[in-house]
Protein backbone atom coordinates (compact mmCIF):
# COMPACT_ATOMS: atom_id res chain seq x y z
CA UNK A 1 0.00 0.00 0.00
CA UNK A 2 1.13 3.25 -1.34
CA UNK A 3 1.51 6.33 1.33
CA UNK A 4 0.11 10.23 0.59
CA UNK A 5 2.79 12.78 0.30
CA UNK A 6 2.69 16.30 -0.40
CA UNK A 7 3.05 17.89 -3.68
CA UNK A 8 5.44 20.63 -2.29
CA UNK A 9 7.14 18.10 0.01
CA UNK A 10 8.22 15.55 -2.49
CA UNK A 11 9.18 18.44 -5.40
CA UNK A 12 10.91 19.81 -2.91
CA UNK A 13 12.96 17.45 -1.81
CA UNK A 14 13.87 16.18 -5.62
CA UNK A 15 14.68 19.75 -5.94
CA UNK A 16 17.26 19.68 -3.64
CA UNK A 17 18.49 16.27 -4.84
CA UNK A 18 19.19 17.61 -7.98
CA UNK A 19 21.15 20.42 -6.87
CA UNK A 20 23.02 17.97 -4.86
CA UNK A 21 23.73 15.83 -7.86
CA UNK A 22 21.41 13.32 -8.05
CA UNK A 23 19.86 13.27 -11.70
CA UNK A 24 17.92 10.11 -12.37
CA UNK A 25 14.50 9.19 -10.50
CA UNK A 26 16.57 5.98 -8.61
CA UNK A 27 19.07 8.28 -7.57
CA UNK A 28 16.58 11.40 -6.33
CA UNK A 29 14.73 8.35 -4.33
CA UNK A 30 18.34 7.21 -2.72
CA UNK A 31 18.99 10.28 -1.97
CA UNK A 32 15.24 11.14 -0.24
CA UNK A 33 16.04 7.39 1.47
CA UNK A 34 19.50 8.33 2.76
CA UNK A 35 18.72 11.88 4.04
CA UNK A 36 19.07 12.47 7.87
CA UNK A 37 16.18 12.45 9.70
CA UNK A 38 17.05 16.14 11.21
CA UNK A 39 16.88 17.22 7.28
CA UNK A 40 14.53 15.55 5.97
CA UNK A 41 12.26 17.06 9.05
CA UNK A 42 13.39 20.19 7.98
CA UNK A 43 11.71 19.75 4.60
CA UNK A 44 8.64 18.86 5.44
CA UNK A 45 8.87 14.77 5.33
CA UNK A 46 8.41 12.37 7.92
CA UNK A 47 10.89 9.83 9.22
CA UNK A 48 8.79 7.14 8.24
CA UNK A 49 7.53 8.20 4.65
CA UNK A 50 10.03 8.29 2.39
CA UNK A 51 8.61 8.84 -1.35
CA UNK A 52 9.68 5.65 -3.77
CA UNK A 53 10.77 6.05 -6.81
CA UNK A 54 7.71 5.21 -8.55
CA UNK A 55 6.27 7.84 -6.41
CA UNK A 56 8.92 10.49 -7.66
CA UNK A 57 9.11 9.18 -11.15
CA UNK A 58 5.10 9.56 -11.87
CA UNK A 59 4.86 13.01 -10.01
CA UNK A 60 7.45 14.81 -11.90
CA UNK A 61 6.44 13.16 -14.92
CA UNK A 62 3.23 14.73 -14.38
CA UNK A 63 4.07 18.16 -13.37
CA UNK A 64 4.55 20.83 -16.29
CA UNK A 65 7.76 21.82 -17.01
CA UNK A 66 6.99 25.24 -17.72
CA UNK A 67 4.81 25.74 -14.81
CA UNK A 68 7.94 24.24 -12.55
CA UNK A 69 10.39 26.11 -13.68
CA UNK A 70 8.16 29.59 -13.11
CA UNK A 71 7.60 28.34 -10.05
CA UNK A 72 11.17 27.57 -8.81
CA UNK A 73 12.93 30.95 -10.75
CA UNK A 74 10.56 33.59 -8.67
């Protein structure tokens, strides 16, 4: 059974994966996995539900690129 995250959680996070270095879906999930808890509090996710990659793969497959990228440049 899947588990509910937030829209702003989860981009988040893969944001800051990204700028971290982590470029593929498995390797955004890894690093969401591998965070410490004291961070990953800090943005909004709990301890015990970590996104999976499916999760991340099919959200920011879904999102519009444009829309993102207004969104994260203002």
């Amino acid at each position: 059974m899947g588990s509910r995250q937030q829209l702003a959680v989860v981009v988040t996070a893969a944001v800051c994966a990204v700028v971290a270095g982590y470029c593929s879906y498995i390797a955004i999930a890894e690093w969401i996995a591998d965070v410490p808890a004291t961070t990953a509090a800090a943005l909004g996710i709990a301890p015990d539900r970590r996104a999976s990659e499916a999760m991340i793969r099919r959200l920011l497959q879904a999102l519009d690129p444009d829309l993102l990228t207004a969104a994260i440049s203002d």
